[in-house]
N, C-alpha and C. Protein backbone atom coordinates (compact mmCIF):
# COMPACT_ATOMS: atom_id res chain seq x y z
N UNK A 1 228.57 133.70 86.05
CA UNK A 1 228.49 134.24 84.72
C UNK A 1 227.08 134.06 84.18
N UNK A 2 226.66 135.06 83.37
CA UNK A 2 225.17 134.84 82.78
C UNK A 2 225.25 135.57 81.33
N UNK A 3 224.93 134.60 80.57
CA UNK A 3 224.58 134.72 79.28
C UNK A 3 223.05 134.63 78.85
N UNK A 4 222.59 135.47 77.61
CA UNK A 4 221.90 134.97 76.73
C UNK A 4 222.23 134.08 75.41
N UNK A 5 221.57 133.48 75.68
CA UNK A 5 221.60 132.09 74.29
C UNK A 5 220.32 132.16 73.20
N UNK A 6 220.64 131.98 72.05
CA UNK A 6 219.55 131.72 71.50
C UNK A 6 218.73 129.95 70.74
N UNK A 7 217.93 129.89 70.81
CA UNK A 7 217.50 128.64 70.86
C UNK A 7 216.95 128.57 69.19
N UNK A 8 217.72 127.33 68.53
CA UNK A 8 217.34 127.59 67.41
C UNK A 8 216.08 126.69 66.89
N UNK A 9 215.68 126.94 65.99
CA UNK A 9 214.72 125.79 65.60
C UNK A 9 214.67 124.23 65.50
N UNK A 10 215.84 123.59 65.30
CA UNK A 10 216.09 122.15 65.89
C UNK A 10 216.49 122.06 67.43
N UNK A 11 216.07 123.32 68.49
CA UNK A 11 216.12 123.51 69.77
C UNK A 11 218.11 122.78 70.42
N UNK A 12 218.45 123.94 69.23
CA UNK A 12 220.11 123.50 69.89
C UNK A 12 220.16 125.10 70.76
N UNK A 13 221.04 124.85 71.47
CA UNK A 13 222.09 126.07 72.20
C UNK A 13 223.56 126.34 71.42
N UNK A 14 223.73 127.09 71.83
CA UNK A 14 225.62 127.52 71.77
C UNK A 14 225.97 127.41 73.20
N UNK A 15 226.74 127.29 73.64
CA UNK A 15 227.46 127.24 74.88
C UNK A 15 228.34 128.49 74.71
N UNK A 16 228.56 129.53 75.88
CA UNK A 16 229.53 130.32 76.04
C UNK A 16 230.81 129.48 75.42
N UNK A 17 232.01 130.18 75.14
CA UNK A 17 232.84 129.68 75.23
C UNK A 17 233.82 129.59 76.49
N UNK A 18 233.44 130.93 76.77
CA UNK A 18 233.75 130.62 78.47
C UNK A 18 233.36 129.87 79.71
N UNK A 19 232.30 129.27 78.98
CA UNK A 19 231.77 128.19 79.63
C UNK A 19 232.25 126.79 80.04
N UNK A 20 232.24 126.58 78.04
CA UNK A 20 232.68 125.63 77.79
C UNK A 20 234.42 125.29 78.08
N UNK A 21 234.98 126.22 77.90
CA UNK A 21 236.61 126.07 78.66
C UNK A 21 237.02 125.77 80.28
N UNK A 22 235.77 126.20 80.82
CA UNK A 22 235.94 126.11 82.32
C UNK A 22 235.95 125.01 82.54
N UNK A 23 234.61 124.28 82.31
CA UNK A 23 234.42 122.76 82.02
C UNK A 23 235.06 121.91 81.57
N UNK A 24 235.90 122.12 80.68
CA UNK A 24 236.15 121.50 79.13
C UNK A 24 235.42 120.74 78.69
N UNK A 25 234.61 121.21 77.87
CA UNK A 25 233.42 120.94 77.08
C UNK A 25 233.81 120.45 75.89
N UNK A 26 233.87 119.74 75.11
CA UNK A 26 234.31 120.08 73.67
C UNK A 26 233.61 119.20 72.79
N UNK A 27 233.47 118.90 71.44
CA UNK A 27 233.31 118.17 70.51
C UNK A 27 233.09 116.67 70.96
N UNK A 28 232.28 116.16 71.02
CA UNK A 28 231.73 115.08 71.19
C UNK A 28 231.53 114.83 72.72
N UNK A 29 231.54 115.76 74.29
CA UNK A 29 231.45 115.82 75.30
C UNK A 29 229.68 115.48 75.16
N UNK A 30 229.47 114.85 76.90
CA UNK A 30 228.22 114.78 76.98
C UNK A 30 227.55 115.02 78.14
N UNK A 31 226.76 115.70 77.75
CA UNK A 31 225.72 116.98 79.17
C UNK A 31 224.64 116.42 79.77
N UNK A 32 224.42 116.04 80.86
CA UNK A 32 223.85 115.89 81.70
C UNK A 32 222.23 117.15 81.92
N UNK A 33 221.09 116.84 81.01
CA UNK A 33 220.54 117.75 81.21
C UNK A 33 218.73 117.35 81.98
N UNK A 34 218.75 118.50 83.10
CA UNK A 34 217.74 118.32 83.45
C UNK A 34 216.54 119.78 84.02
N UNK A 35 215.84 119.06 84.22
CA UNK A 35 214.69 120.41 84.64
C UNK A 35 215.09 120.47 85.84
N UNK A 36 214.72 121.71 86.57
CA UNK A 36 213.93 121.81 87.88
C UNK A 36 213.00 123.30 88.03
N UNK A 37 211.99 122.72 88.36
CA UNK A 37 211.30 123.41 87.91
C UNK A 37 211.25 124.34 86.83
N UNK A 38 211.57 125.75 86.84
CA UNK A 38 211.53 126.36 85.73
C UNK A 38 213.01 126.91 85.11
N UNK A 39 214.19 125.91 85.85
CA UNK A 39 215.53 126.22 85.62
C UNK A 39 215.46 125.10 84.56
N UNK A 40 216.59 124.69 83.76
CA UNK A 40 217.33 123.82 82.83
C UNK A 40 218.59 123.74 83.44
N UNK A 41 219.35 122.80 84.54
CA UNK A 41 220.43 122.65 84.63
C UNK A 41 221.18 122.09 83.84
N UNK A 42 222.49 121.92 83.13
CA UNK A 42 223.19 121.05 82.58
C UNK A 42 224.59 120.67 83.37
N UNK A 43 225.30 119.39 83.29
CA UNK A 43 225.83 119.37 84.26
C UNK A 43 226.98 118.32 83.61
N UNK A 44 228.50 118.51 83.06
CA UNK A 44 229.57 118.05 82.06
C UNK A 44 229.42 116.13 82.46
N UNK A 45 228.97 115.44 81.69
CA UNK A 45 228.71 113.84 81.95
C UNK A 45 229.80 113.49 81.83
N UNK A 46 230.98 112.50 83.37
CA UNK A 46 232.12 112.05 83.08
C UNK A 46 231.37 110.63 82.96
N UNK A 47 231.34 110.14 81.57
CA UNK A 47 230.73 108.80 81.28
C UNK A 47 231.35 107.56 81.77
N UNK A 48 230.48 107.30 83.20
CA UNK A 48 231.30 106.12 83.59
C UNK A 48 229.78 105.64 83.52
N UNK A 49 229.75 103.77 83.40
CA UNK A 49 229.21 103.04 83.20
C UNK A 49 227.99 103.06 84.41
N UNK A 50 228.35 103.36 86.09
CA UNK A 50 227.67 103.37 86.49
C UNK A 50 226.51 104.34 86.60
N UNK A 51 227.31 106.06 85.95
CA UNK A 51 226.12 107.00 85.73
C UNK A 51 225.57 106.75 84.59
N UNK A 52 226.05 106.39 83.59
CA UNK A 52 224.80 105.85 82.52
C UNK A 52 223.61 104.75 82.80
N UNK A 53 224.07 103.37 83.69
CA UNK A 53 223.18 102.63 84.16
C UNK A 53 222.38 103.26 85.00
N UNK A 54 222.69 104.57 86.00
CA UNK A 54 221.34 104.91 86.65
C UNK A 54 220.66 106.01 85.82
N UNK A 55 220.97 106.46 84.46
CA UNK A 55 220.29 107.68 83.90
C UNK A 55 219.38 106.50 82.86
N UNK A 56 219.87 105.87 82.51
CA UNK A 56 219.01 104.66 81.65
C UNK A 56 218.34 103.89 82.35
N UNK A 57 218.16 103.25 83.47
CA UNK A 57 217.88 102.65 84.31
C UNK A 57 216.18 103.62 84.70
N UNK A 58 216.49 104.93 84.90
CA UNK A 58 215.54 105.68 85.43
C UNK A 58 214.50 106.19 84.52
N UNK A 59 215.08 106.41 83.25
CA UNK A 59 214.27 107.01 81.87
C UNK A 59 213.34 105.22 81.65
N UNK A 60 214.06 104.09 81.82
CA UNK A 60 213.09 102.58 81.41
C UNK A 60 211.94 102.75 82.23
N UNK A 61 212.19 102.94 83.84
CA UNK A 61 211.46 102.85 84.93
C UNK A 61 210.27 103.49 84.50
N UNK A 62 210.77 104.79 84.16
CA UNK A 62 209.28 105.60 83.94
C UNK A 62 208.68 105.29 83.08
N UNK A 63 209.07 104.95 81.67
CA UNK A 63 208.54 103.91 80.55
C UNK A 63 208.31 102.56 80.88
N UNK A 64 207.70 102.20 82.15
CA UNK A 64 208.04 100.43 82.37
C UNK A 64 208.76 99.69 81.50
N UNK A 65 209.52 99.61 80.67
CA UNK A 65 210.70 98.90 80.38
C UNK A 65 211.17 97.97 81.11
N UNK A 66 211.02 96.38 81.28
CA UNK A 66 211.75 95.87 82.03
C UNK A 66 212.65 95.04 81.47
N UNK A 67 213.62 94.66 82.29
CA UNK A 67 214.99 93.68 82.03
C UNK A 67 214.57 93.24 81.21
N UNK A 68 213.61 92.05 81.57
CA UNK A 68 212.78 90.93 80.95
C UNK A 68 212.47 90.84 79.65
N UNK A 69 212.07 92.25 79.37
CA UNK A 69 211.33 92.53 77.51
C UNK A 69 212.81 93.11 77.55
N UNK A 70 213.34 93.92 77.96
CA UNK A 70 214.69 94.30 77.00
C UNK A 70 215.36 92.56 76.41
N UNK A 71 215.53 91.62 77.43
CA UNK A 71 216.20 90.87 77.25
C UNK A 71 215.84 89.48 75.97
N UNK A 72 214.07 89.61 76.20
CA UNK A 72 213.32 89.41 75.41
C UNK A 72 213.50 89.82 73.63
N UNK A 73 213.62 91.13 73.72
CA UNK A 73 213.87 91.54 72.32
C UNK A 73 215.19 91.18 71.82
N UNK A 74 216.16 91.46 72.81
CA UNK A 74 217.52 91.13 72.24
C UNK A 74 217.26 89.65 71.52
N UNK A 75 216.84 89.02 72.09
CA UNK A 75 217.43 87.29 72.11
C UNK A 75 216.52 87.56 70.20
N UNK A 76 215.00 87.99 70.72
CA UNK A 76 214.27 88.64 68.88
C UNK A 76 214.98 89.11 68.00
N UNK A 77 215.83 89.76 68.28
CA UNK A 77 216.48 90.41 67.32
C UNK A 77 217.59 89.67 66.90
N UNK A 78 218.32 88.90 67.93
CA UNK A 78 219.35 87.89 67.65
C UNK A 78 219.13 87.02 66.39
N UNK A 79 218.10 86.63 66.68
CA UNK A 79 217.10 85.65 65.98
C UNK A 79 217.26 85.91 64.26
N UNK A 80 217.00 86.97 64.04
CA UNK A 80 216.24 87.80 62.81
C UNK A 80 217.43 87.90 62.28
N UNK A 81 218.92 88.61 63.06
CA UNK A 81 220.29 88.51 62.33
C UNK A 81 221.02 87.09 61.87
């Protein structure tokens, strides 16, 4: 199936609805979105703990983020509450 979408100024989409039914997409669902090259795949996120630890895991990496300062700030922030 191929649609046009239009992209609005806070850079949202609409989803087909025929899209979204195939999938079941709905109201508070969460999309998996990425480049390749000059495509935008999106791909329906069944949120289990271990695909969030490697999609968060990978976005820190590239930001050097480590355990260490995450764990660092927590204990800071503990502190402050």
């Amino acid at each position: 199936m191929t649609d046009v979408v239009k992209v609005t100024s806070k850079g949202q989409i609409t989803l087909p609805i025929a899209i979204r039914d195939s999938i079941a997409v709905n109201k508070g669902s969460y999309l998996i979105v990425e480049q390749v090259g000059d495509y935008i795949l999106m791909k329906k996120a069944d949120i289990r703990m271990k695909e969030i630890r490697k999609i968060l895991g990978e976005a820190a990496k590239k930001k050097g983020i480590t355990k260490k300062a995450l764990l660092y700030a927590l204990e800071k922030e503990r502190a402050v509450a």
